[in-house]
Structure formats: structure tokens, C-alpha cells
Protein backbone atom coordinates (compact mmCIF):
# COMPACT_ATOMS: atom_id res chain seq x y z
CA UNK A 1 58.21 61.73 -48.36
CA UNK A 2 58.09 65.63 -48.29
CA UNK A 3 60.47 67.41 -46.37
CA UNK A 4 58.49 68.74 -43.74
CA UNK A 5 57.68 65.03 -42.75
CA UNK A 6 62.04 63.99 -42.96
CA UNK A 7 62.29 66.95 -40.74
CA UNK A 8 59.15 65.94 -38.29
CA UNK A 9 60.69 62.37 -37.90
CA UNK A 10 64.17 63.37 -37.78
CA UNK A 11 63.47 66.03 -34.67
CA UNK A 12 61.78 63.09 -32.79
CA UNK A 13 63.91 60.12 -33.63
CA UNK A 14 67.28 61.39 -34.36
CA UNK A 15 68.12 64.79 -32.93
CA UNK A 16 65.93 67.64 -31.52
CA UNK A 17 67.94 70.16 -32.31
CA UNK A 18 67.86 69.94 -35.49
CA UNK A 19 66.10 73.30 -36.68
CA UNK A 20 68.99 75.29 -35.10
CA UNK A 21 71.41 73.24 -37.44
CA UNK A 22 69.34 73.53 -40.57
CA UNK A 23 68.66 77.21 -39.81
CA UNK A 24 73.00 77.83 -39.32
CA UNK A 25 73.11 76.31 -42.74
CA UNK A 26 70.85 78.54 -43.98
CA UNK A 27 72.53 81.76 -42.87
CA UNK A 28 75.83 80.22 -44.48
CA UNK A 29 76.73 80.86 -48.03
CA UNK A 30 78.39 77.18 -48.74
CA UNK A 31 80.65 76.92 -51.87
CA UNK A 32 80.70 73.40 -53.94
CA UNK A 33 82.32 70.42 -52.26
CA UNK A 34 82.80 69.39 -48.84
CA UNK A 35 80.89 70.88 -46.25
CA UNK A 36 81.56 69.52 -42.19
CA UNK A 37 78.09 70.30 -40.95
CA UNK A 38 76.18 69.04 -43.98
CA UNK A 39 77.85 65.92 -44.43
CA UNK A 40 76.57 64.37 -40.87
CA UNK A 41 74.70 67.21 -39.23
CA UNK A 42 72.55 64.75 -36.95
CA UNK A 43 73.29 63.04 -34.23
CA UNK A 44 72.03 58.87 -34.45
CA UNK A 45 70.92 57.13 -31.62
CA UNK A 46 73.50 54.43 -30.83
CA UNK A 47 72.54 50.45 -32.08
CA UNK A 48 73.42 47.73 -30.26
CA UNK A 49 73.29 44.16 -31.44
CA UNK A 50 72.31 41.69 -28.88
CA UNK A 51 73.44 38.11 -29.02
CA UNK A 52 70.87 35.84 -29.98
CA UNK A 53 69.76 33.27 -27.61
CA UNK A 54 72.01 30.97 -25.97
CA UNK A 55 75.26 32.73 -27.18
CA UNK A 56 77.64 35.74 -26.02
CA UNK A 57 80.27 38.08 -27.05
CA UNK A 58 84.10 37.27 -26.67
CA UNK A 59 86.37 40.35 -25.73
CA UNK A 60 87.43 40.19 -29.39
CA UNK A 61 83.71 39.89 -30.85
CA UNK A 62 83.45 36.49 -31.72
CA UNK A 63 80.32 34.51 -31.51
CA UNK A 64 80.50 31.89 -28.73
CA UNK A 65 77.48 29.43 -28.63
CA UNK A 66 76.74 28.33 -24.71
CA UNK A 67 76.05 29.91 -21.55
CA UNK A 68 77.38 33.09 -20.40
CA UNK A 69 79.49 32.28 -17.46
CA UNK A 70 80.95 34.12 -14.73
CA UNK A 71 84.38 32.63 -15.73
CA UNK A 72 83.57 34.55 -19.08
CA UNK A 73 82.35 37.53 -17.70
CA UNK A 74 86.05 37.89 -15.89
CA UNK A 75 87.46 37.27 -19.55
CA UNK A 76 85.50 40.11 -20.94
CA UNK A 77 82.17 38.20 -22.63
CA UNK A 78 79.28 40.28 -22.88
CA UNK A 79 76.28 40.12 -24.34
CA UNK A 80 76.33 42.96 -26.62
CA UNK A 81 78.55 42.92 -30.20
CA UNK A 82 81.73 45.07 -28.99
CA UNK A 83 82.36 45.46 -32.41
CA UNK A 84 79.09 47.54 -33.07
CA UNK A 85 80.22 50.82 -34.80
CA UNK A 86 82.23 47.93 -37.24
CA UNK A 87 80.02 46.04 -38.75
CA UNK A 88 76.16 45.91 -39.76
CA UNK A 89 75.16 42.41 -39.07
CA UNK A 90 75.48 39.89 -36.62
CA UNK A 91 78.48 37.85 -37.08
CA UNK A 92 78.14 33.43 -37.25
CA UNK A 93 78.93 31.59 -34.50
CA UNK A 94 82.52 31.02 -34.52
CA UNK A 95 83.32 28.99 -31.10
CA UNK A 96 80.88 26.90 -29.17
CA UNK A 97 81.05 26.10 -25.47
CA UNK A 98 78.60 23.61 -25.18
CA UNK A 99 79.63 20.36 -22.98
CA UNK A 100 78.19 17.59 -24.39
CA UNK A 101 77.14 15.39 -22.04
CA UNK A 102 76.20 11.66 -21.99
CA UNK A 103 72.76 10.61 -21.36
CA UNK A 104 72.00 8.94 -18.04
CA UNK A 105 69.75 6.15 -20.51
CA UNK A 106 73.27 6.01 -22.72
CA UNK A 107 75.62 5.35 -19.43
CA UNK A 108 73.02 2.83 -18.09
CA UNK A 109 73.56 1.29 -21.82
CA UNK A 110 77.08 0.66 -21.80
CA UNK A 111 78.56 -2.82 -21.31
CA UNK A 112 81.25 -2.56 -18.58
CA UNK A 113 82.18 -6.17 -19.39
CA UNK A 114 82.41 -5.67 -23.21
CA UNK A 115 83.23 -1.44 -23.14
CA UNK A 116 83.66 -0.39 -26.81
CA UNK A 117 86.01 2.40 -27.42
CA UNK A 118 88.50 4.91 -25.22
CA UNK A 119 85.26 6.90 -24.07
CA UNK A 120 83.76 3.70 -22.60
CA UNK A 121 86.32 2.06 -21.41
CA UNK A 122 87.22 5.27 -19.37
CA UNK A 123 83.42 5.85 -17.79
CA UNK A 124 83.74 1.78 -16.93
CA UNK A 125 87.04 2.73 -15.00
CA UNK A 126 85.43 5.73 -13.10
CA UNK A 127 83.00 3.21 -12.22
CA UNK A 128 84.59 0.98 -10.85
CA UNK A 129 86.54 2.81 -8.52
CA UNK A 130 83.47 4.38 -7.10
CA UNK A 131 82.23 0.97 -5.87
């Protein structure tokens, strides 16, 4: 790229004033080393990272897979990273909140006579005392 097209898609994208800041430099007689303006002289748009689908922010930026909730949204879950400036990517999903639930075909399979396991033996109680 020449650098009449940088500076054409820098003063649309990035910053618009960014002749008057190259032309300050100009005027300038820098010395070798560290210069203030010239080592971040424009101003970037702010990124955001979403969440993908289906998953939200914690307050402290982890990856939660499930619905956002208004119990979560009192917490402090968002659906933007609140860790933006911090990292580049998209963090894994650390926590899910999924409630796995049982099929209505998998209750109407269970033997209340013969229950197998803690899990059945419990939905055959519950059923029970609804009748």
C-alpha cells in the first residue's frame, strides 16, 4: 500500500483528524527514541466481542453456556466479553448452565415397580405422591 492510501483509510476508519496530527509532527523536530504522539497517534474504534450463541458473560468474564437469565443479569452477566481491552480472542466455555432434563418418552419408560438407580427411584416417589 502507498501512503496516501494508509492515510485515506485511516481518516475514514480510524480517526478524522488525523492530518492535523501528522501535520504537528511535521512542524516538530523529533530526536531518536520515544516519541508520545508517534507511538499511538490514532484513535481505534472500540471492539467488542459478542458471545456466541447460546452463551453469556459472567461478571468476571468467564464463558457460561445456557440462557441468559434475569437472575444473571442481577449477578452482572452480559453479553459482551468485559474483559475486551485484555485479551484478543474469545475465551472457551468454562461453566455451563444447561438443565438437563429428562425426556417425557424416557419418564414414560421407567419401571416404577422395578426403578433402577437413585434418579429413578426418586421420579417413582414424586409420582406417587401426586396420585
Amino acid at each position: 500500500m502507498k501512503i496516501r492510501e494508509i492515510t485515506e483509510y485511516v481518516t475514514d476508519y480510524v480517526h478524522g483528524d488525523v492530518d492535523k496530527v501528522i501535520k504537528k509532527l511535521g512542524k516538530k523536530k523529533m530526536r531518536m527514541g520515544y516519541y508520545p504522539m508517534m507511538a499511538y497517534p490514532y484513535r481505534v474504534k472500540k471492539e467488542t466481542k459478542e458471545a456466541p450463541p447460546g452463551t453469556y458473560f459472567t461478571k468476571t468474564g468467564n464463558l457460561v453456556k445456557g440462557k441468559l437469565t434475569k437472575a444473571a443479569k442481577e449477578r452482572g452477566a452480559r453479553e459482551t466479553d468485559p474483559k475486551d481491552n485484555q485479551r484478543s480472542k474469545v475465551p472457551p466455555v468454562t461453566q455451563s448452565n444447561e438443565a438437563k432434563k429428562w425426556s417425557t418418552k424416557y419418564k414414560k419408560s421407567i419401571n416404577c415397580n422395578n426403578p433402577k438407580g437413585f434418579s429413578q427411584k426418586a421420579h417413582c416417589a414424586g409420582r406417587k405422591k401426586k396420585k
